[in-house]
Protein backbone atom coordinates (compact mmCIF):
# COMPACT_ATOMS: atom_id res chain seq x y z
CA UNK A 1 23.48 61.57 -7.34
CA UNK A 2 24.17 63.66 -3.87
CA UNK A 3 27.48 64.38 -5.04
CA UNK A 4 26.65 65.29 -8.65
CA UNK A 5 24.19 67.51 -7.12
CA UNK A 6 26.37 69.09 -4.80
CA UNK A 7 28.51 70.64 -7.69
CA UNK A 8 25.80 71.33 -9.49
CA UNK A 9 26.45 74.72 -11.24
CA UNK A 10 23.99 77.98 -10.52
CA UNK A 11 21.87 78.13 -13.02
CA UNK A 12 21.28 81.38 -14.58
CA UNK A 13 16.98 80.92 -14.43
CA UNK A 14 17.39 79.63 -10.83
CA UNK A 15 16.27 81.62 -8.34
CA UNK A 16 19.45 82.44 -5.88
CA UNK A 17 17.54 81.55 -2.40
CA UNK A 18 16.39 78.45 -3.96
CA UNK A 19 19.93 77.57 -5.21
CA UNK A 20 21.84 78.18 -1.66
CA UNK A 21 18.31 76.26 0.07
CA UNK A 22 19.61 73.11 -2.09
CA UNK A 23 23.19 73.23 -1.37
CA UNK A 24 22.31 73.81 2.26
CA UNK A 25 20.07 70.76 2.53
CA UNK A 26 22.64 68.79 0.51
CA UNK A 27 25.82 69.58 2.67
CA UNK A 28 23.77 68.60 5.75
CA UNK A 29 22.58 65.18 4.04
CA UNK A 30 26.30 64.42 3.18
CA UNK A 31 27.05 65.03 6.87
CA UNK A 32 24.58 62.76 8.17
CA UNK A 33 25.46 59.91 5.82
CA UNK A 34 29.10 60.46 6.64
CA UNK A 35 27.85 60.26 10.56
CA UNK A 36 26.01 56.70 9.74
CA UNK A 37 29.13 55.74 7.77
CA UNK A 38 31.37 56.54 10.54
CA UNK A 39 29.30 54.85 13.26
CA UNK A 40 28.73 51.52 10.95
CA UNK A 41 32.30 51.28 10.40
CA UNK A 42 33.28 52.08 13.85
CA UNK A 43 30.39 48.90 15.22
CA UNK A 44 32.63 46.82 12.83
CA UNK A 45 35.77 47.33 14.57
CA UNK A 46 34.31 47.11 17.85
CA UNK A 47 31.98 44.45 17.22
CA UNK A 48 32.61 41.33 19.20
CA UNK A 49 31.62 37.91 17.77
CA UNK A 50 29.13 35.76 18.62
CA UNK A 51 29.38 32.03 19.22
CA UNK A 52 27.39 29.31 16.78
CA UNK A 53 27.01 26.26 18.53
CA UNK A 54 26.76 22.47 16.80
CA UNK A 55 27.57 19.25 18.17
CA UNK A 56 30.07 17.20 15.82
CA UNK A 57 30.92 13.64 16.45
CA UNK A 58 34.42 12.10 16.76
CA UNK A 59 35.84 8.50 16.59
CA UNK A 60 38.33 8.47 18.84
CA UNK A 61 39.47 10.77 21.78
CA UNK A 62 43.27 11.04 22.53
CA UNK A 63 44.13 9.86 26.31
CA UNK A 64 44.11 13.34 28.29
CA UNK A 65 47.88 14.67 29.38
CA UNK A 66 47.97 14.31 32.80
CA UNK A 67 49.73 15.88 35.66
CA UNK A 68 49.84 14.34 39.07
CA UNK A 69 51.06 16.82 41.94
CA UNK A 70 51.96 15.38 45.36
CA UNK A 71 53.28 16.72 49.24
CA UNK A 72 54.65 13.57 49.88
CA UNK A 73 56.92 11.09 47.77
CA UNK A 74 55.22 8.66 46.01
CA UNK A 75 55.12 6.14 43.24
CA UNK A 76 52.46 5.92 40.40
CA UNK A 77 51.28 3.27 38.76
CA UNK A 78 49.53 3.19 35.53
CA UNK A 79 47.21 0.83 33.37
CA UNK A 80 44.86 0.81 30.06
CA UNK A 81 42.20 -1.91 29.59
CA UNK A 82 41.15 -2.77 25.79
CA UNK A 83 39.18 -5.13 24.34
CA UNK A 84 42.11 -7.78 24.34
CA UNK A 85 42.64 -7.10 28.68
CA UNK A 86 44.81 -4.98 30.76
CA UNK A 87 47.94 -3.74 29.89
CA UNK A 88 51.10 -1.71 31.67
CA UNK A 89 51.84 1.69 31.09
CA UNK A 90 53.61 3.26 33.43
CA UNK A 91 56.61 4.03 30.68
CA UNK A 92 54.59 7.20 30.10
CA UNK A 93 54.63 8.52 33.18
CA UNK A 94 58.08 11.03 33.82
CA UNK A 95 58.43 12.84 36.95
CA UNK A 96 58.28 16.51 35.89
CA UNK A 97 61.10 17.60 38.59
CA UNK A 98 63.54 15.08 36.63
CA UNK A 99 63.12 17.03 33.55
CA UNK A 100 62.47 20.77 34.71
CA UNK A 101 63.69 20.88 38.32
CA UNK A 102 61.64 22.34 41.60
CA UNK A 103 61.22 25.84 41.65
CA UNK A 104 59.16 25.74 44.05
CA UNK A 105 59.20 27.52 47.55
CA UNK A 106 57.99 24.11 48.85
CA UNK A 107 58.90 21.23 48.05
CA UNK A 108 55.87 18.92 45.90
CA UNK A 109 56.24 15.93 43.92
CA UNK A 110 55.18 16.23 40.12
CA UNK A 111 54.76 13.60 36.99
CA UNK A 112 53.14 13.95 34.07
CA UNK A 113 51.00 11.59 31.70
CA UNK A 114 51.42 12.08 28.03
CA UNK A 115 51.35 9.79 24.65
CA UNK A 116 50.11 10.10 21.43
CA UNK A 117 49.55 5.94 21.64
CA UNK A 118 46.79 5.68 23.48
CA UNK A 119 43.03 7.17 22.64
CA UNK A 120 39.69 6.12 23.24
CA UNK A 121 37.48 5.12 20.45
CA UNK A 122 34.41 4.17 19.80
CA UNK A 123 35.15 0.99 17.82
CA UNK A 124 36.72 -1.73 20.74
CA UNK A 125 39.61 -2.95 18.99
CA UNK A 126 40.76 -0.11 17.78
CA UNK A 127 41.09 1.89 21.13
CA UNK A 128 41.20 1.82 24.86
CA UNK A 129 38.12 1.72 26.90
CA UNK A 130 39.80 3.33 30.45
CA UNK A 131 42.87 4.57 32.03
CA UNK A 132 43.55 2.98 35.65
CA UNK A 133 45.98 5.25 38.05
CA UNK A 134 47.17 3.87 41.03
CA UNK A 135 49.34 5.75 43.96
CA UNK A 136 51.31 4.62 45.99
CA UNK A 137 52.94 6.39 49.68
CA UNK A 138 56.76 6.24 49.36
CA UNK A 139 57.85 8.09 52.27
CA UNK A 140 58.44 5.95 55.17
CA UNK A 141 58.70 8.98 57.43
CA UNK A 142 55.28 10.11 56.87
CA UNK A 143 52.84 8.96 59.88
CA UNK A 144 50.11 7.85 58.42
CA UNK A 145 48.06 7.43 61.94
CA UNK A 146 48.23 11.73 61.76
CA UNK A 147 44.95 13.03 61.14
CA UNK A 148 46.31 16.10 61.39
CA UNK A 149 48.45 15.54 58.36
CA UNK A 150 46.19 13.14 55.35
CA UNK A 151 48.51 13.35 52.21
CA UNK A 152 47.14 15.62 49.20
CA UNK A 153 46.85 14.80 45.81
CA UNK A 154 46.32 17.57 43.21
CA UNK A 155 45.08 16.02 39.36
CA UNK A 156 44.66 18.19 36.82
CA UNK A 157 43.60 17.19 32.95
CA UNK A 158 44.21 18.68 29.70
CA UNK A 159 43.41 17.65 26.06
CA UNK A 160 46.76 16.29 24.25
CA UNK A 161 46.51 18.56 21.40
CA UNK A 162 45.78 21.48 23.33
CA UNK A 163 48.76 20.52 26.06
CA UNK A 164 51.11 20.22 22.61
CA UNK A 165 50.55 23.96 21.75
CA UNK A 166 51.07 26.40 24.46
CA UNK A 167 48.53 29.14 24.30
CA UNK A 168 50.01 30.77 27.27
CA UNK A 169 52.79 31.72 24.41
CA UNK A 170 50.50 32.45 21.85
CA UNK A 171 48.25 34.53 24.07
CA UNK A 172 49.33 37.87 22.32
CA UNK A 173 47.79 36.76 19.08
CA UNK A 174 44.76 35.94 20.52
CA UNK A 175 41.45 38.27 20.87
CA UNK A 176 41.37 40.29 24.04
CA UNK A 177 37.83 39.30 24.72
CA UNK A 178 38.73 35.84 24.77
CA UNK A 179 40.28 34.53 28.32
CA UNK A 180 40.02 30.69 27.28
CA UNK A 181 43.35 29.34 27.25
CA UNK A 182 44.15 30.65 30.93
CA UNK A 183 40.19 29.68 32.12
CA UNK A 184 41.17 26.10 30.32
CA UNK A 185 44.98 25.43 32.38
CA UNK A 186 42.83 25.17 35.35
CA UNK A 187 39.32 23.56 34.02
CA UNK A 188 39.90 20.36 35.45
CA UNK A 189 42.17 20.53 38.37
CA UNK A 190 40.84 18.92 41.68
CA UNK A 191 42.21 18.21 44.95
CA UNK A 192 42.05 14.84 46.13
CA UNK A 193 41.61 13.34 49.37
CA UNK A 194 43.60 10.25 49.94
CA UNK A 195 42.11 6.98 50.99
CA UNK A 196 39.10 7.36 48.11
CA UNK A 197 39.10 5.45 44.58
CA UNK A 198 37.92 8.42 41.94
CA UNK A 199 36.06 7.73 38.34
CA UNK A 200 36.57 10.92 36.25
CA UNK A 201 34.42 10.94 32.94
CA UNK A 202 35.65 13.30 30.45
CA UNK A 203 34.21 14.91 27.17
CA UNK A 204 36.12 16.79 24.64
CA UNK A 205 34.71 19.99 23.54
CA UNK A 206 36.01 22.86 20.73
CA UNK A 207 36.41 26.70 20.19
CA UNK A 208 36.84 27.76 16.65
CA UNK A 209 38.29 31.17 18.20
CA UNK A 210 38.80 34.30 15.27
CA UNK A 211 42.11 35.74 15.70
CA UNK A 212 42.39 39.62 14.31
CA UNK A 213 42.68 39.61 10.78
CA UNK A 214 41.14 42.24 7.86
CA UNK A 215 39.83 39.47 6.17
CA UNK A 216 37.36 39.24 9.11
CA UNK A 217 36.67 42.38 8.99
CA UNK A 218 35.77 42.81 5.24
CA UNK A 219 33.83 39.40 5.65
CA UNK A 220 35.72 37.06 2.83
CA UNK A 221 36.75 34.65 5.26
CA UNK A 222 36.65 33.41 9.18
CA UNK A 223 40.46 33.22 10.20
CA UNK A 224 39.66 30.70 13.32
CA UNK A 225 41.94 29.13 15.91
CA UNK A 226 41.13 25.94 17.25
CA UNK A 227 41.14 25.26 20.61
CA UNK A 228 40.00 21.47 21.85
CA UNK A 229 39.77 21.49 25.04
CA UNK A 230 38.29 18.59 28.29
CA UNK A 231 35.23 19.22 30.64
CA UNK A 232 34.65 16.40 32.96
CA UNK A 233 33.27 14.78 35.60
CA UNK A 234 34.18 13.42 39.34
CA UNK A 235 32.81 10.67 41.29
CA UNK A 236 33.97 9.45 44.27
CA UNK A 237 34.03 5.80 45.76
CA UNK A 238 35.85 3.86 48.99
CA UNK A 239 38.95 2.74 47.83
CA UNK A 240 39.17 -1.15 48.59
CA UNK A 241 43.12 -1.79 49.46
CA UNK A 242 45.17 -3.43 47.12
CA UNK A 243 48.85 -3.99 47.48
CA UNK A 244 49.56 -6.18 44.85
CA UNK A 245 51.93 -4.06 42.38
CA UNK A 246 54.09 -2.85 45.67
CA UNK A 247 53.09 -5.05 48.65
CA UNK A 248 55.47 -2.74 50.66
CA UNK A 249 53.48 0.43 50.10
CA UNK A 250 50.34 1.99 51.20
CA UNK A 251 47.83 2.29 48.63
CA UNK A 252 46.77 5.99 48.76
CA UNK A 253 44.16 6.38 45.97
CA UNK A 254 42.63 5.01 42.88
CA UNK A 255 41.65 7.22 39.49
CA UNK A 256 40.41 5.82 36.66
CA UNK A 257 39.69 7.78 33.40
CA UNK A 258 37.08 7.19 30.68
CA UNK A 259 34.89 9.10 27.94
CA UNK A 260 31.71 10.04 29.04
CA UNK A 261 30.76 10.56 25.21
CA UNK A 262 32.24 11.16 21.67
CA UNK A 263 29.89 13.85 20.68
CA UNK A 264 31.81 16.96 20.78
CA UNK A 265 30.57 20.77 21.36
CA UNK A 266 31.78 22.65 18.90
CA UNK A 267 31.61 26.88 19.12
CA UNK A 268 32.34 29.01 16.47
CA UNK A 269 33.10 32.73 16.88
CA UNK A 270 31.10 34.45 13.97
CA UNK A 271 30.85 38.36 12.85
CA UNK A 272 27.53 39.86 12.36
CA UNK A 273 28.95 43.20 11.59
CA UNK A 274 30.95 42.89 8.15
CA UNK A 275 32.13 45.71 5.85
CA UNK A 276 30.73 43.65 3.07
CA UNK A 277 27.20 42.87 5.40
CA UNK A 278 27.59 46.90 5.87
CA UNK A 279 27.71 48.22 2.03
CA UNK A 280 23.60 47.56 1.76
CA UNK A 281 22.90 49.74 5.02
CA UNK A 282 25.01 52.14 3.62
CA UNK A 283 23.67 51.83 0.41
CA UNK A 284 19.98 52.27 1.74
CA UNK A 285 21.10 54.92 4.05
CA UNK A 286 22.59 56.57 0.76
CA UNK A 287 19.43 55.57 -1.57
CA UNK A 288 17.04 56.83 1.42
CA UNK A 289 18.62 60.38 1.47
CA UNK A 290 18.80 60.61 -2.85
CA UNK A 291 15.03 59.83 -2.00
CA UNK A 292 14.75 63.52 0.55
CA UNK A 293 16.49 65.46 -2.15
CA UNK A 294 14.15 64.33 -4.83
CA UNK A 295 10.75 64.51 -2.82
CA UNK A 296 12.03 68.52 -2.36
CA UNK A 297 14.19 69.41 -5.28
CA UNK A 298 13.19 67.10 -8.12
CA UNK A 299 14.84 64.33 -9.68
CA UNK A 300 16.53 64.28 -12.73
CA UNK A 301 17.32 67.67 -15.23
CA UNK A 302 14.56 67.12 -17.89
CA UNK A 303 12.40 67.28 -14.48
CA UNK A 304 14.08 69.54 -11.96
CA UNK A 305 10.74 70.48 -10.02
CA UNK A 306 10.00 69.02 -6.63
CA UNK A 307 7.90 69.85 -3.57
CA UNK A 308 9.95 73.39 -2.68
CA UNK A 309 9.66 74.52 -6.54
CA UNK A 310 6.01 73.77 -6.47
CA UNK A 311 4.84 74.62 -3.18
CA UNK A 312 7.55 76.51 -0.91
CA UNK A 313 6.77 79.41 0.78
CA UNK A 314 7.39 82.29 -2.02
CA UNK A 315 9.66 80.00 -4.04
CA UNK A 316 6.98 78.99 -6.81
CA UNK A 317 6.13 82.60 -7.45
CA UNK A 318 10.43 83.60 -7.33
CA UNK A 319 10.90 80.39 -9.79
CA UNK A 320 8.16 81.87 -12.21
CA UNK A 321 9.62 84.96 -12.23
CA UNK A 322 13.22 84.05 -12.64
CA UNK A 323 12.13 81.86 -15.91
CA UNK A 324 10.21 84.70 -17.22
CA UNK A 325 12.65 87.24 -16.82
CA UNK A 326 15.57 85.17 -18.35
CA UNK A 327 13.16 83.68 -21.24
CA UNK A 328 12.04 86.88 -23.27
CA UNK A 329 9.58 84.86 -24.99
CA UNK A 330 7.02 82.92 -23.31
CA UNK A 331 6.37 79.96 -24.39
CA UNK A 332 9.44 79.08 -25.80
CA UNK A 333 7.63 77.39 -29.14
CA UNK A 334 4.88 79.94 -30.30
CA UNK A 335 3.27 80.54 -33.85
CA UNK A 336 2.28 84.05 -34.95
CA UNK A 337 -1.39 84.34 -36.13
CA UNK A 338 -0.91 87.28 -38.12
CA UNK A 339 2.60 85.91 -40.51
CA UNK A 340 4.20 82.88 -40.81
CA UNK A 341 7.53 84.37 -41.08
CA UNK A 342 9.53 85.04 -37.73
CA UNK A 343 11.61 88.53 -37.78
CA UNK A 344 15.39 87.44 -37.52
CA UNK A 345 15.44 89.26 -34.18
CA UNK A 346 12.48 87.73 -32.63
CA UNK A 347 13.86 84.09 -33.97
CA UNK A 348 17.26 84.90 -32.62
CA UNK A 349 15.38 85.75 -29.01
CA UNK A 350 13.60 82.58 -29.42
CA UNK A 351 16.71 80.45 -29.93
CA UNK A 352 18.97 81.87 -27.94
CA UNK A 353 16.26 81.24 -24.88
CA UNK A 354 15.44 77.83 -26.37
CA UNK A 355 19.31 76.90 -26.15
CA UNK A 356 19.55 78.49 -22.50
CA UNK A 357 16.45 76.12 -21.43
CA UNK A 358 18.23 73.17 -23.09
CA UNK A 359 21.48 73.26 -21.63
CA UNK A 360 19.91 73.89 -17.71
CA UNK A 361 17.90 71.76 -17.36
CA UNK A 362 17.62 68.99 -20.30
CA UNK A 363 20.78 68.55 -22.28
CA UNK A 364 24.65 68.19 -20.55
CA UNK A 365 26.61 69.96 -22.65
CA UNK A 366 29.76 69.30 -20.92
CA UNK A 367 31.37 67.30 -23.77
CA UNK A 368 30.03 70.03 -26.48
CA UNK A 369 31.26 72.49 -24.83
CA UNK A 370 34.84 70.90 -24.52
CA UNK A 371 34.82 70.35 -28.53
CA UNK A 372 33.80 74.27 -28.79
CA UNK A 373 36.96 74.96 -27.04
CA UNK A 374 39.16 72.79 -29.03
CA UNK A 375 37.61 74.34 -32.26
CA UNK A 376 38.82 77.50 -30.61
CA UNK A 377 42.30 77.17 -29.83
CA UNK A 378 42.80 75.20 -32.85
CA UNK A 379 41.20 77.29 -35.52
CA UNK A 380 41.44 80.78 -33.92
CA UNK A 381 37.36 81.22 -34.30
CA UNK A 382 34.65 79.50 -35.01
């Protein structure tokens, strides 16, 4: 309706100052609702989402990959307890250095925990109820009387699933408001002192991240990355010696793993600001200045007068006079008292302003007049 109105031709009964007073009020309308456009859609790209949180529960937990970081040599011994007993399994333990070499400036001992056998679930036979770590001093040249010099044992925990995919490679197709993956590599490291038995309780959590997409943007669908992802928990205890696994070694410390609960928190990045969410603010925004234009300047042709025809300052009387000079005959419709029959002239007058009122302001004679051309260049005349 703004637009339409916009190329609106002058009409001939119109008073001039009224005509350029519309167009002037409607060029500065269109520029505000292009400014509200413009800032709406410019919120959407910048908006950041926000995070929906709901707690899901899960069945089973896989057993955490584990990495075990040392000063001094040492051996590492590893058990799960089910519901049938205890159980070895110290085949998935690898010592990182065997596989990717030191590159360190000094020189640390490094293995890793991973499997996809074991996980913790909340039916007994089905899972494993803890993870038992046990390790060992293997460096005879180490003086263990040396106060000065206590061994130090660095554990750090990740989820399985998030240790399989390596964010730190994917990082570029994440969000850039979103430092997760390199806040999660060091979540749950701790340093350990030796000479203490540890019980770390863990609980799996999850962020349905959004990575950049359009469809996010226009609202049709949530394009989310899932990151799982371990907080947990450390107690300490005195470690009670026990040297029966290697009778020859010194029993440094004891770490055992288990679930602190199944339920997992779950957060979900969501967008508030949508192009679709948008279209009805712009719409209103649209709808609310159609409203301005019509309060002053009327609303549709059959009823062009508004608040500035009626009551502006000067324009009511310039509006009268333009109709009264362009209409010879006022009223339009009028019956002579003293003869019935009109003068061709005077019915000619009367027609030719009748037709003149029509096609301003009631009839749009766009399409007629498009045939009247035709008839033209087809036929020569009419």
């Amino acid at each position: 309706m703004i637009i339409e109105k916009l190329f609106q031709k002058y009409r001939k009964t119109e008073p001039t100052s009224l005509f350029v007073l519309k167009n002037f009020v409607l060029i500065l309308l269109l520029i505000a609702l292009l400014g509200y456009t413009w800032l709406i859609i410019w919120g959407i790209y910048n908006d950041n989402p926000i995070i929906r949180n709901y707690l899901a529960e899960e069945t089973s937990i896989p057993a955490p990959f584990i990495l075990f970081k040392t000063v001094e040599k040492t051996n590492i011994s590893c058990h799960f307890v089910n519901a049938s007993g205890a159980y070895d399994c110290n085949q998935y333990i690898k010592n990182v250095d065997d596989i990717f070499g030191n590159t360190g400036v000094v020189k640390t001992y490094n293995a890793r925990f991973a499997t996809e056998d074991l996980k913790f679930s909340t039916i007994p036979n089905n899972g494993i109820s803890f993870l038992e770590f046990k390790i060992y001093l293997n460096d005879t040249n180490f003086n263990i009387s040396d106060s000065k010099s206590v061994p130090l044992i660095v554990l750090g925990l990740l989820d399985l699933d998030y240790a399989k995919k390596n964010y730190t490679l994917l990082s570029n197709q994440l969000p850039t408001y979103s430092q997760l993956p390199k806040t999660v590599a060091k979540l749950n490291t701790y340093a350990l002192a030796a000479f203490y038995s540890y019980k770390t309780k863990i609980k799996r959590s999850r962020k349905e991240l959004m990575l950049p997409s359009w469809e996010n943007f226009l609202g049709f669908s949530s394009n989310l990355e899932s990151i799982p992802y371990l907080t947990s928990t450390l107690e300490t205890f005195p470690l009670l010696n026990d040297s029966s696994e290697f009778p020859t070694l010194t029993l440094l410390t004891k770490i055992e793993i288990d679930v602190q609960s199944f339920i997992v928190q779950v957060e979900t990045d969501k967008r508030t600001k949508t192009v679709i969410n948008s279209l009805g603010l712009i719409g209103g925004a649209w709808g609310f200045a159609a409203t301005i234009y019509a309060v002053f300047f009327g609303t549709f042709t059959i009823k062009p007068w508004g608040l500035i025809q009626k009551y502006g300052f000067k324009i009511n009387n310039s509006v009268q006079t333009k109709l009264r000079n362009k209409f010879e005959i006022i009223p339009l419709v009028h019956h002579s008292n003293t003869t019935n029959n009109l003068k061709k002239l005077e019915l000619k007058r009367r027609l030719d302003s009748l037709q003149l009122f029509l096609t301003e302001y009631v009839v749009d004679v766009q399409y007629l007049n498009e045939i009247y051309k035709k008839n033209i260049n087809e036929n020569g005349s009419i």
